[in-house]
C-alpha atoms as a PDB file:
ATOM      1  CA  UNK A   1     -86.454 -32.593 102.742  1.00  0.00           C
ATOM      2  CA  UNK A   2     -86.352 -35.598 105.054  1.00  0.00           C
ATOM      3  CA  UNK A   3     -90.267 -35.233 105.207  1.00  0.00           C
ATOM      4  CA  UNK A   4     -90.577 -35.966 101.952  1.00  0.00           C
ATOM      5  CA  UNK A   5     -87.747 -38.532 101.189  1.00  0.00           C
ATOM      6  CA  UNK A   6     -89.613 -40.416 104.061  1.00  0.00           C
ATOM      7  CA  UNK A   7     -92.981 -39.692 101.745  1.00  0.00           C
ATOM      8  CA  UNK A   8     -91.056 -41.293  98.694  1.00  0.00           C
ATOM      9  CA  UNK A   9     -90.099 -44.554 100.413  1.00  0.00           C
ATOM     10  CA  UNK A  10     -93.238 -45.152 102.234  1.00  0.00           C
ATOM     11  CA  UNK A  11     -94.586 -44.888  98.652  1.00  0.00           C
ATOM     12  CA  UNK A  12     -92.898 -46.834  97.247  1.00  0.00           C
ATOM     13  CA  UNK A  13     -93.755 -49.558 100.126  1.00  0.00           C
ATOM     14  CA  UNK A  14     -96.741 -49.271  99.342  1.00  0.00           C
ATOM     15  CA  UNK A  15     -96.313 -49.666  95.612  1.00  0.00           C
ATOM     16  CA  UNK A  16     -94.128 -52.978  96.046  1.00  0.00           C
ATOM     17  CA  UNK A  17     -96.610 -54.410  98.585  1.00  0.00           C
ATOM     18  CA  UNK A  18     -99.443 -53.897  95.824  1.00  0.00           C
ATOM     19  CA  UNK A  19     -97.381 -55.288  92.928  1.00  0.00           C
ATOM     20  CA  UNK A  20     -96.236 -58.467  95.210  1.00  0.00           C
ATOM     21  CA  UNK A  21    -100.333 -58.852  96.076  1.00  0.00           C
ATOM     22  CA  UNK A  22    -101.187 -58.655  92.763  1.00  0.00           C
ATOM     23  CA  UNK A  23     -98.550 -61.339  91.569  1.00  0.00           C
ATOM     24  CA  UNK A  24     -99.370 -63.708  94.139  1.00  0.00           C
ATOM     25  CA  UNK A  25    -102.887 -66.725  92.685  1.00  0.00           C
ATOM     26  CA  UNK A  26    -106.222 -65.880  93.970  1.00  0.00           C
ATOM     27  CA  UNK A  27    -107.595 -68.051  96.790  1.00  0.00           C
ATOM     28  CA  UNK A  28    -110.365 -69.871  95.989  1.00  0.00           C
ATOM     29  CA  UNK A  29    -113.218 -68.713  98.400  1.00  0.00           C
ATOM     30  CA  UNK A  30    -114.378 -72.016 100.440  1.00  0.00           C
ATOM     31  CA  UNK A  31    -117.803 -73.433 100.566  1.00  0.00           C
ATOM     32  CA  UNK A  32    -120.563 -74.535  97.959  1.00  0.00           C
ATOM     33  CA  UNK A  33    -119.359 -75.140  94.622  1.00  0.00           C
ATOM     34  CA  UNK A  34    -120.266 -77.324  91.347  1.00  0.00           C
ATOM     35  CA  UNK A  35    -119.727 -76.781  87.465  1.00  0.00           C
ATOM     36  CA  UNK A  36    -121.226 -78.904  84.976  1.00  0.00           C
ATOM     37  CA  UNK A  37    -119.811 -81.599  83.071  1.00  0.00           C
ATOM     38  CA  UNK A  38    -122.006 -82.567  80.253  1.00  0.00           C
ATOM     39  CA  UNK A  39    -126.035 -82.342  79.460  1.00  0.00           C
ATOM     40  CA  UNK A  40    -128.275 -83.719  76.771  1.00  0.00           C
ATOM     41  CA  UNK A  41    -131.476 -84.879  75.528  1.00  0.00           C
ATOM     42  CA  UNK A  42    -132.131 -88.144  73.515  1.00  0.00           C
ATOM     43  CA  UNK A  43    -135.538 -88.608  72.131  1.00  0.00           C
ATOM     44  CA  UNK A  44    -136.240 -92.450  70.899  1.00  0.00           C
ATOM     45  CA  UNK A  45    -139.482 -94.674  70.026  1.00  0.00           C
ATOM     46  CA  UNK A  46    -139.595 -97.771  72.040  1.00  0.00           C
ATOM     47  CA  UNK A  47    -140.285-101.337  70.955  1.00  0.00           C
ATOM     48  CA  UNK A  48    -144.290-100.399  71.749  1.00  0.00           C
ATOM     49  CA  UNK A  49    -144.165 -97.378  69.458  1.00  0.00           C
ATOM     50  CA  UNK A  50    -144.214 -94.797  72.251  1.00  0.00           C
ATOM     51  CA  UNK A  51    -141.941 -91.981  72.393  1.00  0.00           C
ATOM     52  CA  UNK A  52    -139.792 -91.704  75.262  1.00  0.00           C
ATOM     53  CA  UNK A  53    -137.148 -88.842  76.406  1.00  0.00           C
ATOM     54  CA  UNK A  54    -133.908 -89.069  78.031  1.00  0.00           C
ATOM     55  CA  UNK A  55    -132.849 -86.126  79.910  1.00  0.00           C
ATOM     56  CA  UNK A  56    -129.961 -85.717  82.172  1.00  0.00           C
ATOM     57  CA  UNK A  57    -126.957 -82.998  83.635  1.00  0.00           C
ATOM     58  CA  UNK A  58    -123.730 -83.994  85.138  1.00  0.00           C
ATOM     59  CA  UNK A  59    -122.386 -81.888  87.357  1.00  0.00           C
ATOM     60  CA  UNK A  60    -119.157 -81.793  89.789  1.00  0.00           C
ATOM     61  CA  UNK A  61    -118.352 -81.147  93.492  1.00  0.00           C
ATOM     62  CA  UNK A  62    -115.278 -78.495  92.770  1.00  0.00           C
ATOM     63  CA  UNK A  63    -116.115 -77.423  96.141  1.00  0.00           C
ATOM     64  CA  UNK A  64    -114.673 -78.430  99.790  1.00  0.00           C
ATOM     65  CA  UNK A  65    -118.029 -78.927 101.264  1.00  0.00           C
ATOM     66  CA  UNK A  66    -120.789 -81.857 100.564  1.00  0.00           C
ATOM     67  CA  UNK A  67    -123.121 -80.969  98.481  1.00  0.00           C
ATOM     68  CA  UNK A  68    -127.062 -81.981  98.580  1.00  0.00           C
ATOM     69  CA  UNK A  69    -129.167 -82.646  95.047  1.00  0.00           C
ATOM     70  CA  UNK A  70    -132.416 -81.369  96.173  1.00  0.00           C
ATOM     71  CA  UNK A  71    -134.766 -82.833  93.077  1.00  0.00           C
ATOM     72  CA  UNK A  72    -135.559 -79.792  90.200  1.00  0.00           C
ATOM     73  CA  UNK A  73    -137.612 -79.516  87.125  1.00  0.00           C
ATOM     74  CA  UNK A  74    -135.951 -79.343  83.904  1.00  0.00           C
ATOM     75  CA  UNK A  75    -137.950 -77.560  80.558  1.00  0.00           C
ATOM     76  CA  UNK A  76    -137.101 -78.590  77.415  1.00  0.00           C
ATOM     77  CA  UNK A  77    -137.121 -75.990  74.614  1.00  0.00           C
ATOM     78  CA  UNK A  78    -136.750 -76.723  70.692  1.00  0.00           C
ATOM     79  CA  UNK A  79    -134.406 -75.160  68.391  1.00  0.00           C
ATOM     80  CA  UNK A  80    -136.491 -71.401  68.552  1.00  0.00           C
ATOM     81  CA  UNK A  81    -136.472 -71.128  72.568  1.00  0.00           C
ATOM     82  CA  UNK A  82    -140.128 -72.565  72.810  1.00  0.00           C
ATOM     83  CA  UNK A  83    -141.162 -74.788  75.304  1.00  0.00           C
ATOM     84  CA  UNK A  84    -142.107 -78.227  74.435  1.00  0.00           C
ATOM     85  CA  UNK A  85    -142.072 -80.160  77.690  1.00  0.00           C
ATOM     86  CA  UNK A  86    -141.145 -79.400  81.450  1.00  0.00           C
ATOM     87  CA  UNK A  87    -139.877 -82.523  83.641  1.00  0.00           C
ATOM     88  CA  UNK A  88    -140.909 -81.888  87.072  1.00  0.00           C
ATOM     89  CA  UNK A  89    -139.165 -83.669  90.402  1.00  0.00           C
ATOM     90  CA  UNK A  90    -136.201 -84.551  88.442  1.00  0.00           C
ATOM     91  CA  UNK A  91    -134.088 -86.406  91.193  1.00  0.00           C
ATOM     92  CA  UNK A  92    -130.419 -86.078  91.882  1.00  0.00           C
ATOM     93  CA  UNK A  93    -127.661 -89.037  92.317  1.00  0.00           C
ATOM     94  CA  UNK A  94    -126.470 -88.909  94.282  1.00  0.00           C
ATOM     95  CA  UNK A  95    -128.327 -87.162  97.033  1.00  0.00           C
ATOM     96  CA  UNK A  96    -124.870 -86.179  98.952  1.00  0.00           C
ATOM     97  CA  UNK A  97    -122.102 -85.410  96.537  1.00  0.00           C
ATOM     98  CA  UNK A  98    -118.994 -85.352  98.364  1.00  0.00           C
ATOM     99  CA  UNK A  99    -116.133 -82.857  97.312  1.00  0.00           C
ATOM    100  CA  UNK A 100    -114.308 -84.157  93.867  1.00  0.00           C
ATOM    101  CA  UNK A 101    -117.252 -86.308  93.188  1.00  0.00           C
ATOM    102  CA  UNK A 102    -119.701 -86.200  90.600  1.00  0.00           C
ATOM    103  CA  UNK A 103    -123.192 -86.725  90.131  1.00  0.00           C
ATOM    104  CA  UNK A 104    -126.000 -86.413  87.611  1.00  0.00           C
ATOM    105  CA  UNK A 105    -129.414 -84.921  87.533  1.00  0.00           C
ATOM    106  CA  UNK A 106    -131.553 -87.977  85.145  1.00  0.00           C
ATOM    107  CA  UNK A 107    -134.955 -88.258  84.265  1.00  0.00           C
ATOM    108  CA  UNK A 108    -136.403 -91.255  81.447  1.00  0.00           C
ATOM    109  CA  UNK A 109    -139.900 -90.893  80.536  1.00  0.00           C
ATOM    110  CA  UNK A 110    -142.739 -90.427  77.806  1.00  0.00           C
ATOM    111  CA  UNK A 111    -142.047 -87.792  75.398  1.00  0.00           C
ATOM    112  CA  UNK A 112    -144.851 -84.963  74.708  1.00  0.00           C
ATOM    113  CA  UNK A 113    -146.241 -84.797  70.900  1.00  0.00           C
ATOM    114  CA  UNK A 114    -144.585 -80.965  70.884  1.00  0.00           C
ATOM    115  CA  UNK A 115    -141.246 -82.525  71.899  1.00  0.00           C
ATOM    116  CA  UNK A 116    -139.396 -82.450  68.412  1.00  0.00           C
ATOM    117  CA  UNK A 117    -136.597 -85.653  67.691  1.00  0.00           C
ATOM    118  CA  UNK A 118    -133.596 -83.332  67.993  1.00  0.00           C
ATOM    119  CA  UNK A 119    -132.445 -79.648  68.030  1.00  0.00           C
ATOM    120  CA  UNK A 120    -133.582 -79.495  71.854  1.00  0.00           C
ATOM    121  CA  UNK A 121    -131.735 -77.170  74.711  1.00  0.00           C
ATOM    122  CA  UNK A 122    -132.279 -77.337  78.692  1.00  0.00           C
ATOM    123  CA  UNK A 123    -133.771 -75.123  81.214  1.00  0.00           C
ATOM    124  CA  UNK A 124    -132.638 -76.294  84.646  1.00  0.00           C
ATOM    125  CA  UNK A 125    -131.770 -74.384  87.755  1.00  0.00           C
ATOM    126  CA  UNK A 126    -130.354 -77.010  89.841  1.00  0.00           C
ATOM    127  CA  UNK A 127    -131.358 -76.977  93.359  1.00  0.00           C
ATOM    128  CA  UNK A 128    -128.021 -77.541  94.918  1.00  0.00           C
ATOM    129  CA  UNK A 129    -127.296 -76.483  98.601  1.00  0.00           C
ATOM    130  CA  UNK A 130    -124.902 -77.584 101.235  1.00  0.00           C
ATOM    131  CA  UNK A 131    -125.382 -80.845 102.707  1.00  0.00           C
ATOM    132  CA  UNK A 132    -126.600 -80.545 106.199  1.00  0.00           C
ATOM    133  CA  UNK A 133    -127.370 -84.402 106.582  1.00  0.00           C
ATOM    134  CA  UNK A 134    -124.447 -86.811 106.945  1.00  0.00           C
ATOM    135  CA  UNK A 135    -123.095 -88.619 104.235  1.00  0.00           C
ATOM    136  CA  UNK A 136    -123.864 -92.007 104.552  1.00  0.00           C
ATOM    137  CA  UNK A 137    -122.618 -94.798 102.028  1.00  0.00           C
ATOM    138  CA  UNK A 138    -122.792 -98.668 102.096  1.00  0.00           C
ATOM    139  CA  UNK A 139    -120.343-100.631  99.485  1.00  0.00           C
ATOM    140  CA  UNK A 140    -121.604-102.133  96.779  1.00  0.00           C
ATOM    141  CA  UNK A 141    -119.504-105.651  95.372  1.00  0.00           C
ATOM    142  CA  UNK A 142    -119.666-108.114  92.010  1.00  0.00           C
ATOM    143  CA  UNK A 143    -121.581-105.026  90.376  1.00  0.00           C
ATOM    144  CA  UNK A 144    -122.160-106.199  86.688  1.00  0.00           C
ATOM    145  CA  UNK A 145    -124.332-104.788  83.510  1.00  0.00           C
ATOM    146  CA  UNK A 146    -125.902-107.194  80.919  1.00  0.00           C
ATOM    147  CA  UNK A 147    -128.955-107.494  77.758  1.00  0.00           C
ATOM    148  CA  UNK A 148    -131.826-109.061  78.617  1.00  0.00           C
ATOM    149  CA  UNK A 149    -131.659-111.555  75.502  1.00  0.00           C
ATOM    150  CA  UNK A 150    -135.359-111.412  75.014  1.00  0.00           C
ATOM    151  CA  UNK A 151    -136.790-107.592  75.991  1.00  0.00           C
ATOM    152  CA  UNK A 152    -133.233-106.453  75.118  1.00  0.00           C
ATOM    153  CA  UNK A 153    -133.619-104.328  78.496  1.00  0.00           C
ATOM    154  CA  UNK A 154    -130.123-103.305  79.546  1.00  0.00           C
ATOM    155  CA  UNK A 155    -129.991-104.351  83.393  1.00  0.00           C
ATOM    156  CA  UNK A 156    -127.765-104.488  86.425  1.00  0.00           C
ATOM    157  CA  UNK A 157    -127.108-106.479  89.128  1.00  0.00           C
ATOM    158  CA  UNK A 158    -124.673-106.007  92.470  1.00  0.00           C
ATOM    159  CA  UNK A 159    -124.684-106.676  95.992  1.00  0.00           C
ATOM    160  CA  UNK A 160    -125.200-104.080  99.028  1.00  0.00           C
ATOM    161  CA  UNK A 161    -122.888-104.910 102.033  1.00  0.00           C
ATOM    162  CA  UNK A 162    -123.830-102.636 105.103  1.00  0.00           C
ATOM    163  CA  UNK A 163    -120.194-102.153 106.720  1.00  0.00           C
ATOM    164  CA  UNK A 164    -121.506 -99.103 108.827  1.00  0.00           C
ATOM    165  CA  UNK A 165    -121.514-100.695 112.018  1.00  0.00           C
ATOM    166  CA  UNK A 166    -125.434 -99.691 112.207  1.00  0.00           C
ATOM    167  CA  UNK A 167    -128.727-101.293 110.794  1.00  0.00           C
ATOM    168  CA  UNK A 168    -129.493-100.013 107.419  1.00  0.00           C
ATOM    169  CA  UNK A 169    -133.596 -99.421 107.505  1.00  0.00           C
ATOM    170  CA  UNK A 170    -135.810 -97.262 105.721  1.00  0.00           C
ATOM    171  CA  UNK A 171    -135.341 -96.632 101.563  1.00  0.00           C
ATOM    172  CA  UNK A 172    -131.154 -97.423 100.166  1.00  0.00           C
ATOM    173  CA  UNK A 173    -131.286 -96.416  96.366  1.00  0.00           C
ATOM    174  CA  UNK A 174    -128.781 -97.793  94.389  1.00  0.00           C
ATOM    175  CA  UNK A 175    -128.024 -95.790  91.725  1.00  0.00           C
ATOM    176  CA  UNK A 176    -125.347 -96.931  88.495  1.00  0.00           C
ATOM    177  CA  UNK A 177    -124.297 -93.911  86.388  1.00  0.00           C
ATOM    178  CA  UNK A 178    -123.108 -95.245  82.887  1.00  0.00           C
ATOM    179  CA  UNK A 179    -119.993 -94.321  80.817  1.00  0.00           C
ATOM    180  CA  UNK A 180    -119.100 -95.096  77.357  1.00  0.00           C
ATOM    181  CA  UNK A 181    -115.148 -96.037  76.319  1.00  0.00           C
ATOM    182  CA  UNK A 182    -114.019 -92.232  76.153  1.00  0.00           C
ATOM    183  CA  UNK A 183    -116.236 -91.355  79.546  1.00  0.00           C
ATOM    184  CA  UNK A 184    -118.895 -89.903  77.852  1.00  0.00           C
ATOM    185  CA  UNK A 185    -121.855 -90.188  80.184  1.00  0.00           C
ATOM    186  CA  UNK A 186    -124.599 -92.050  79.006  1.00  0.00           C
ATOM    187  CA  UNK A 187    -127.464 -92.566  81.191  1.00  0.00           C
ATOM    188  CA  UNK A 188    -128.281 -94.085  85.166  1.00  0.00           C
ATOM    189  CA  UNK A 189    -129.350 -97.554  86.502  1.00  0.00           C
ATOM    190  CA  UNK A 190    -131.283 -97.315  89.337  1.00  0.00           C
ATOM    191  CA  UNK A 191    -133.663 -99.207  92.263  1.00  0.00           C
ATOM    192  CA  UNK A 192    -134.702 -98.895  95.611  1.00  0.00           C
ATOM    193  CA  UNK A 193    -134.080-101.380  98.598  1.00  0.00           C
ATOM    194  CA  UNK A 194    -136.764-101.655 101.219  1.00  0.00           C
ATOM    195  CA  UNK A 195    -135.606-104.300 103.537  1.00  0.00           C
ATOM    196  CA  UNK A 196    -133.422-103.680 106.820  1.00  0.00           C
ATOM    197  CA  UNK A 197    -129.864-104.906 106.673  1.00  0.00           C
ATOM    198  CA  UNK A 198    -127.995-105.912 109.329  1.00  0.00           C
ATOM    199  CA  UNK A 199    -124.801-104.360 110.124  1.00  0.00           C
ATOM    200  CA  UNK A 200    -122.458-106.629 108.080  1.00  0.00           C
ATOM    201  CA  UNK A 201    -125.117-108.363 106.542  1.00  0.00           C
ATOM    202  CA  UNK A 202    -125.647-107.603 102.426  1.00  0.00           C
ATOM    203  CA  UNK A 203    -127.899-108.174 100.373  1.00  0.00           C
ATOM    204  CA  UNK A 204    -128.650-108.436  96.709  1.00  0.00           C
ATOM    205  CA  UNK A 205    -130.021-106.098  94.312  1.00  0.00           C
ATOM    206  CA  UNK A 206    -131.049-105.883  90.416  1.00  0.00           C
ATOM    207  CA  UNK A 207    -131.758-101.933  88.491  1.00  0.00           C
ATOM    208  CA  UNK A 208    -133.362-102.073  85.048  1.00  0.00           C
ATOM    209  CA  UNK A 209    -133.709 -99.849  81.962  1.00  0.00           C
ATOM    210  CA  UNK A 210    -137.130-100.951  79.558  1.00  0.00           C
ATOM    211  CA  UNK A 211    -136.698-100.395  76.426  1.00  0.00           C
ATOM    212  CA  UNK A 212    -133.647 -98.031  76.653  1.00  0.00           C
ATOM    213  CA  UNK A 213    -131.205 -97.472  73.223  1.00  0.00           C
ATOM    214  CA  UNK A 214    -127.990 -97.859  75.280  1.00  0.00           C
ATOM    215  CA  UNK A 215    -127.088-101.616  75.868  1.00  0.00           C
ATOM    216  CA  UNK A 216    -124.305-103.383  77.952  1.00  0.00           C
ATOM    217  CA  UNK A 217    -122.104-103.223  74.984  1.00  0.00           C
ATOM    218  CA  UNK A 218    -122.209 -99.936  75.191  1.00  0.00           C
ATOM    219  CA  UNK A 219    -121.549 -99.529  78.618  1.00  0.00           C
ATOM    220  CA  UNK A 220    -117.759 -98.962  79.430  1.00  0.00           C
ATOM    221  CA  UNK A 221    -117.725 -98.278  83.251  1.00  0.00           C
ATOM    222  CA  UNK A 222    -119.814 -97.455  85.808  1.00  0.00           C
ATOM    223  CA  UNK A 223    -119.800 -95.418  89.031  1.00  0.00           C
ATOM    224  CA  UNK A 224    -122.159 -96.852  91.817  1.00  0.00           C
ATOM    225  CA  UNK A 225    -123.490 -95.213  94.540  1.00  0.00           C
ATOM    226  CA  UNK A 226    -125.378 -96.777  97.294  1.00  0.00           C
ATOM    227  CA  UNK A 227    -126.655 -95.247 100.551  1.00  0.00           C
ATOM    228  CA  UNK A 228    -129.785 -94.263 102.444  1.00  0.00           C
ATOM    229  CA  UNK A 229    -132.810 -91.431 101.032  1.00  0.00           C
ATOM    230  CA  UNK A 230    -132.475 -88.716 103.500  1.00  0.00           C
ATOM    231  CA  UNK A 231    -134.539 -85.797 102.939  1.00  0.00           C
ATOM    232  CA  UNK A 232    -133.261 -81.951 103.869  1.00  0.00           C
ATOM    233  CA  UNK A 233    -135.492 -79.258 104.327  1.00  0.00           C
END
C-alpha cells in the first residue's frame, strides 16, 4: 500500500512538473537569425529609352549576433515560374548588420528583353552568416537628398567623420537606404570613398541614382550606413 501511494505522488510530480514546463514561453535559441521585411521588383524605361530593373530584399537582424551580407544572385521569374533574368553578385548593405538592425539586399541595372513590366516573383537564397569581422562604423553628419534640376537624377550628399580613434584607409561605402512617408522601402543611395581619413578628420561625399523613378520628394527618411569593405571568407 505505501509502495504504491508513494507511486501515485511521484506521479503526480511528475505530471505537475510537465504541465508547469509546458506553461512556461519558449526560449528563443541564440545565434544567427534574420526574417524579411519587404521585397520587390520595379521595371521602368529611362530617359534614353532603355529598360532598367530595380530589385531589392529587406531583411532584419532578429538575432543576438552580427550578421554578415555575403553578396548573392537573385533570379527573377514572371507570373508562370519561368525565368526571365538572374542578377548575379547582388551586394548587401550593410555588410555587418548588427542585432535589431536592418539591411537590404539592392541591385539597379538593365532589364533583359524576357523580363516582362510586372507580374514578377524572386528567387534569392541570401547568403547570410555570422559576422566574424568586427563591426566597424564611422558617423555620417548634414546627410541630405535632392533632384538634379536638369538630369532629374535623385542624389545625396553627407559628410564622413572618422571618430574611431584609427586611420580610415582602404574602400568606406556609404550606403543611404530610402523610405517613403509610411516606411515603405524604396530603393539605396550609394558610393565608395577611396581616400585615407585621419582619425577625426571627415570628409565629404556625394551617392547618385541616373535616371531612377523615385525622386527626393519622394524620399521620407533615410538610414545611412557608413564603414569600411571588409571581406569574410
Amino acid at each position: 500500500m505505501k509502495k504504491t501511494i508513494a507511486f501515485i505522488l511521484a506521479l503526480l510530480m511528475i505530471l505537475s512538473i510537465t504541465a508547469y514546463a509546458a506553461d512556461e514561453d519558449p526560449v528563443p535559441e541564440p545565434g544567427a537569425h534574420w526574417e524579411e521585411v519587404s521585397s520587390g521588383v520595379v521595371v521602368w524605361k529611362s530617359s534614353t529609352g532603355n529598360r532598367r530593373v530595380h530589385v531589392w530584399i529587406e531583411l532584419k537582424n532578429t538575432g543576438d549576433v552580427p550578421l554578415y551580407l555575403k553578396s548573392t544572385s537573385v533570379d527573377l521569374e514572371n507570373g508562370e515560374g519561368d525565368l526571365c533574368q538572374t542578377l548575379g553578385s547582388v551586394t548587401g548593405f550593410p555588410q555587418v548588420l548588427l542585432p535589431g538592425e536592418t539591411g537590404v539586399y539592392d541591385e539597379v541595372t538593365l532589364a533583359d528583353d524576357e523580363l516582362p513590366d510586372d507580374g514578377m516573383t524572386i528567387y534569392c537564397r541570401p547568403k547570410i552568416e555570422e559576422a566574424k569581422v568586427p563591426c566597424v562604423r564611422y558617423d555620417v553628419t548634414g546627410f541630405k537628398v535632392s533632384t538634379d534640376s536638369k538630369f532629374k537624377w535623385t542624389k545625396g550628399k553627407g559628410r564622413i567623420e572618422n571618430n574611431t580613434g584609427e586611420l580610415a584607409d582602404g574602400i568606406i561605402a556609404a550606403a543611404a537606404l530610402c523610405y517613403d512617408g509610411d516606411g515603405n522601402y524604396l530603393g539605396i543611395l550609394r558610393t565608395y570613398v577611396t581616400d585615407d581619413i585621419p582619425d577625426g578628420e571627415r570628409q565629404g561625399f556625394e551617392t547618385m541614382q541616373a535616371d531612377w523613378p523615385v525622386t527626393a520628394d519622394d524620399i521620407a527618411s533615410t538610414v545611412v550606413y557608413c564603414y569600411p569593405q571588409q571581406f569574410q571568407f
